[in-house]
Protein backbone atom coordinates (compact mmCIF):
# COMPACT_ATOMS: atom_id res chain seq x y z
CA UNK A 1 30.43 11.95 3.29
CA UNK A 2 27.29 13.66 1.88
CA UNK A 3 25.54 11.67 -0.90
CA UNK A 4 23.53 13.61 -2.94
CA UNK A 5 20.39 12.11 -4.65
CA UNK A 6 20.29 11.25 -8.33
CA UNK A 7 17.50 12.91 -10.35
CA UNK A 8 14.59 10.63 -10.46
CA UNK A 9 13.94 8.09 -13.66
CA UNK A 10 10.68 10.53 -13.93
CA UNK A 11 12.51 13.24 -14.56
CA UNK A 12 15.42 11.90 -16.64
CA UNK A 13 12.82 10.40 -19.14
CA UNK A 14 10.66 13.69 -19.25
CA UNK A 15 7.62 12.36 -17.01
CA UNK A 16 8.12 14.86 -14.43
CA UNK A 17 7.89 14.18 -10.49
CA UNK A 18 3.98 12.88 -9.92
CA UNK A 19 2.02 14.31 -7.79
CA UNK A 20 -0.14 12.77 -5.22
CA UNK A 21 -4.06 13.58 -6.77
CA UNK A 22 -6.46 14.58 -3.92
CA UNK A 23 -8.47 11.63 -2.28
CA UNK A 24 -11.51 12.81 -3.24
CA UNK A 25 -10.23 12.54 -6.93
CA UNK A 26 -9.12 9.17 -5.98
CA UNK A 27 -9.93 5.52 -5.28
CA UNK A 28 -8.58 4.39 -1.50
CA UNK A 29 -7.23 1.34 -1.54
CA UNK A 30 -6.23 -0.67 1.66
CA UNK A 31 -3.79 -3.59 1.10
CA UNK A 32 -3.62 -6.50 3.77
CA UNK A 33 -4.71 -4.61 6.32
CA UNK A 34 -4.72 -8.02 8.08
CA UNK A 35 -4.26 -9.27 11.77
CA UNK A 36 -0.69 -11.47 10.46
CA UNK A 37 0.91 -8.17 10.61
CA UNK A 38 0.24 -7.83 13.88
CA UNK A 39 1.63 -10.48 15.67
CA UNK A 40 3.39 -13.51 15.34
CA UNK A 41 6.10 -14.61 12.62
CA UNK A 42 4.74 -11.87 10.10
CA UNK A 43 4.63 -8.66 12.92
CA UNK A 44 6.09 -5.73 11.59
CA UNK A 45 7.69 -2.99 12.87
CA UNK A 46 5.81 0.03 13.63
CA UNK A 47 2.93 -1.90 12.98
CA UNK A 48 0.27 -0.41 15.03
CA UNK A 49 1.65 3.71 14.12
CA UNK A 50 0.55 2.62 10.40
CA UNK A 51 -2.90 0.56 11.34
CA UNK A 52 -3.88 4.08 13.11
CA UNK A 53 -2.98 6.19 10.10
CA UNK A 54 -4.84 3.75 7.90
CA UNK A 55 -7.95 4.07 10.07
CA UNK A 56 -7.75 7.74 9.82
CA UNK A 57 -6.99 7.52 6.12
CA UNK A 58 -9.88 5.45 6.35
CA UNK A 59 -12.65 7.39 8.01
CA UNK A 60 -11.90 10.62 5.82
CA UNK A 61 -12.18 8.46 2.92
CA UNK A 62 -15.52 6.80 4.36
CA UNK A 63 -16.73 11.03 5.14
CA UNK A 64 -15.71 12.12 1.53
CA UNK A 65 -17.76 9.51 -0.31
CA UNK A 66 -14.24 8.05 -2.12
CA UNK A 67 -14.46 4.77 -3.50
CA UNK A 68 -12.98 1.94 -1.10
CA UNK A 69 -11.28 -1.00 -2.14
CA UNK A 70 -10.36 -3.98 0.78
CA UNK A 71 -7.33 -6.56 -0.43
CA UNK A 72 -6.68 -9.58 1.30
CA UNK A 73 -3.56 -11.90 0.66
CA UNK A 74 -4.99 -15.53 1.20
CA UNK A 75 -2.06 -17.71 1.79
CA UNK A 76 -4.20 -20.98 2.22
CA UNK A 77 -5.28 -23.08 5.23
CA UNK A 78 -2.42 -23.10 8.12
CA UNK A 79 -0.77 -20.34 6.48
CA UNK A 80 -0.20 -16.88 8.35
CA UNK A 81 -2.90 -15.74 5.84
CA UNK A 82 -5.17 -18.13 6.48
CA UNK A 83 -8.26 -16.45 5.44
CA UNK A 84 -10.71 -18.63 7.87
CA UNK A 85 -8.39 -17.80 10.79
CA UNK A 86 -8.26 -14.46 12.83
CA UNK A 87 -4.93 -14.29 11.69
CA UNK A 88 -5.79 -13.59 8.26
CA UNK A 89 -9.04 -11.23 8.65
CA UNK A 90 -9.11 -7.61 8.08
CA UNK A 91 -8.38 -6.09 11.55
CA UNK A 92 -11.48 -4.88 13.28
CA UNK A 93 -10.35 -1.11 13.15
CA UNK A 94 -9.99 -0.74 9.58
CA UNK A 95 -12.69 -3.81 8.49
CA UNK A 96 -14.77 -3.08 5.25
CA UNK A 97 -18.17 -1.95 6.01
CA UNK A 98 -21.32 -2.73 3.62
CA UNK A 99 -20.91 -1.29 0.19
CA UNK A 100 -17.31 -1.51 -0.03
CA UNK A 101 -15.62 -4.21 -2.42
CA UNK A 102 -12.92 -6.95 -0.48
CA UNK A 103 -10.83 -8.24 -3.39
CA UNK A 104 -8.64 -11.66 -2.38
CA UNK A 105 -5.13 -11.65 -4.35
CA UNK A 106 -2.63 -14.33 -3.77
CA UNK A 107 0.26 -12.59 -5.06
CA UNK A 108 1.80 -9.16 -4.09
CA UNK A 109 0.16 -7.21 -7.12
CA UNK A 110 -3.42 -6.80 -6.24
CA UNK A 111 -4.26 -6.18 -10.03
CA UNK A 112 -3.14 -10.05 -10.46
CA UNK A 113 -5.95 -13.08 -10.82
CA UNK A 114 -8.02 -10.39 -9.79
CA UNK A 115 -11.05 -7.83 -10.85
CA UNK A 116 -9.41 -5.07 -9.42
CA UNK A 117 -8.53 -3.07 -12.63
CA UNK A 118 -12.16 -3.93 -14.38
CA UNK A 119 -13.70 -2.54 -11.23
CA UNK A 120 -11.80 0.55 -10.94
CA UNK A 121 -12.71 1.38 -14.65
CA UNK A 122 -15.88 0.61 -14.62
CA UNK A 123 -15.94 4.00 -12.08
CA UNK A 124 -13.79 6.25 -14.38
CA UNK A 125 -11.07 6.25 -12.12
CA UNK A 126 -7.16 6.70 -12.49
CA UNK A 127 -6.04 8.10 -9.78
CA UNK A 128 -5.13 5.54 -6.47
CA UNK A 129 -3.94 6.26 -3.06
CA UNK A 130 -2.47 3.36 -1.48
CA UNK A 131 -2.10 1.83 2.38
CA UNK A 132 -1.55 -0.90 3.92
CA UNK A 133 0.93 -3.73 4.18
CA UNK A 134 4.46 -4.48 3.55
CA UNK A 135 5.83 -1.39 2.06
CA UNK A 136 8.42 -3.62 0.52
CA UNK A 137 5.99 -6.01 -0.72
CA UNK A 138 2.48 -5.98 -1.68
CA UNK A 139 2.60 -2.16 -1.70
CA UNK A 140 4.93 -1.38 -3.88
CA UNK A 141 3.80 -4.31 -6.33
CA UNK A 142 0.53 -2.87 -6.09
CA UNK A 143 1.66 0.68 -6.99
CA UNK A 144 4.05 -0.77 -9.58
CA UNK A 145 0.81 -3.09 -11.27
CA UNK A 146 -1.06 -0.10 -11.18
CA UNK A 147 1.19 2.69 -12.86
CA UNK A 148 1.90 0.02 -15.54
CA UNK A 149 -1.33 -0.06 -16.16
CA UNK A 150 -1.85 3.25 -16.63
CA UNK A 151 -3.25 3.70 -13.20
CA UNK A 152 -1.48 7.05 -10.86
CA UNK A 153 -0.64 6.14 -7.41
CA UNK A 154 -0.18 7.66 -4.57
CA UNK A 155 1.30 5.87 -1.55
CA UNK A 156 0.72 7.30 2.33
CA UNK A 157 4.13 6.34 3.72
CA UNK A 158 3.04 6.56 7.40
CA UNK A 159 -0.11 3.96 6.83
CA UNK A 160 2.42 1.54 5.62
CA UNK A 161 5.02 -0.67 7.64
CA UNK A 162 8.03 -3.36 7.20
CA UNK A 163 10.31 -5.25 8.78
CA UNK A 164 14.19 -5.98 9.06
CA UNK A 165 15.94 -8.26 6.25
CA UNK A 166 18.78 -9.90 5.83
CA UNK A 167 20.79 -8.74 2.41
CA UNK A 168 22.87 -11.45 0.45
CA UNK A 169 25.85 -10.26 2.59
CA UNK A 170 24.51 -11.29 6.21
CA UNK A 171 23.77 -7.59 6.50
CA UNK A 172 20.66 -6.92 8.58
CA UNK A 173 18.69 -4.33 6.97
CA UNK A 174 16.42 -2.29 9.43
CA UNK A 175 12.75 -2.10 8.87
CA UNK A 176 13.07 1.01 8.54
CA UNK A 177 15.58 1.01 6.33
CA UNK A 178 13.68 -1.56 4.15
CA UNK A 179 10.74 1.12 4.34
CA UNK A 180 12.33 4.20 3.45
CA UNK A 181 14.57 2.32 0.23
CA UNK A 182 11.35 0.62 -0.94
CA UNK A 183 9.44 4.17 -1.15
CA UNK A 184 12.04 5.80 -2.41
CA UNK A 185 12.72 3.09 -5.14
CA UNK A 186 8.84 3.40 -6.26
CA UNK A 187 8.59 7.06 -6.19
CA UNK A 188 12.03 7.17 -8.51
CA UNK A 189 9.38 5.94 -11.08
CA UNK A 190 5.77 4.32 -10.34
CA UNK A 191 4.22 6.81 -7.82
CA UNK A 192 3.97 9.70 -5.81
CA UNK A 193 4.47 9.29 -2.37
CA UNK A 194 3.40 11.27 1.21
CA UNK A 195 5.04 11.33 4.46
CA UNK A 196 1.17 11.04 6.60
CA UNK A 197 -1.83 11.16 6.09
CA UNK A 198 -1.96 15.20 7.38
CA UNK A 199 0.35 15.53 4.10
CA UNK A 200 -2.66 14.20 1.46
CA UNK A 201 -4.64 16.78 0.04
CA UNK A 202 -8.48 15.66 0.44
């Protein structure tokens, strides 16, 4: 049977379809970029396709003078985000360099308990492109915080990752799965989303 989308809530309530700003008109921001995903209980799937795209998001960002912003998720001591651990530090690839801002949250919306929206104002920006980790999770919070805000996001699909969950049915729902539903669920309202990094106009 072929299922045909439904018109997104954009367009139903006369917001037309975002979309994605340039980076260079934009503020990069890279969301628990952190070793946990990489291994262990929290490893997701696809995990090391996405930390390459976010490096390469990354260096054009670093080569186009954009505005970088580092989140961290700090779970507390013995957690898998324990921020004095290797586990819970930036992975070396896509580590902040001098000069650009790392932001600790310790909820999924990086705007929450933190300075992220006073910081981003105080540089006259609106526009955000988002990476990072889980797509399900503290991206699409993230993108969600920041649209309601008044913030437009962008999310690059390919620098972000999940992993399989069960439903309330005993259904296992592939990571993929999970990834694709939680894009398209944010895009039907909160941002605009890219398939790679290739598709983001600098």
């Amino acid at each position: 049977m072929t299922v045909t989308a439904s018109k997104t809530l954009r367009d139903i309530v006369g917001l037309g379809q975002q979309q994605p700003a340039p980076l260079t008109q934009s503020a990069l921001i890279m969301i628990d970029l952190q070793n946990t995903y990489r291994r262990g209980v929290m490893q997701l799937t696809g995990v090391e396709e996405a930390v390459q795209e976010a490096k390469n998001l990354l260096e054009i960002a670093r080569q186009n003078n954009v505005p970088i912003f580092h989140i961290r998720h700090d779970g507390g001591e013995g957690s898998p985000y324990d921020l004095n651990d290797d586990i819970g530090a930036i992975s070396a690839e896509i580590a902040p360099i001098e000069g650009e801002p790392v932001i600790t949250k310790q909820v999924p919306n990086s705007f929450v308990g933190t300075d992220l929206d006073e910081q981003l104002k105080a540089l006259g920006i609106n526009n955000l492109v988002l990476a990072g980790f889980m797509t399900h999770m503290c991206v699409n919070s993230t993108a969600h915080g920041a649209f309601n805000l008044g913030y437009a996001p962008t999310v690059v699909a390919s620098a972000t990752a999940s992993r399989p969950l069960e439903a309330a049915n005993g259904k296992v729902v592939s990571a993929q799965d999970v990834h694709d539903a939680a894009l398209a669920s944010t895009r039907d309202l909160y941002a605009a989303v890219v398939d790679t990094v290739a598709d983001l106009k600098i």
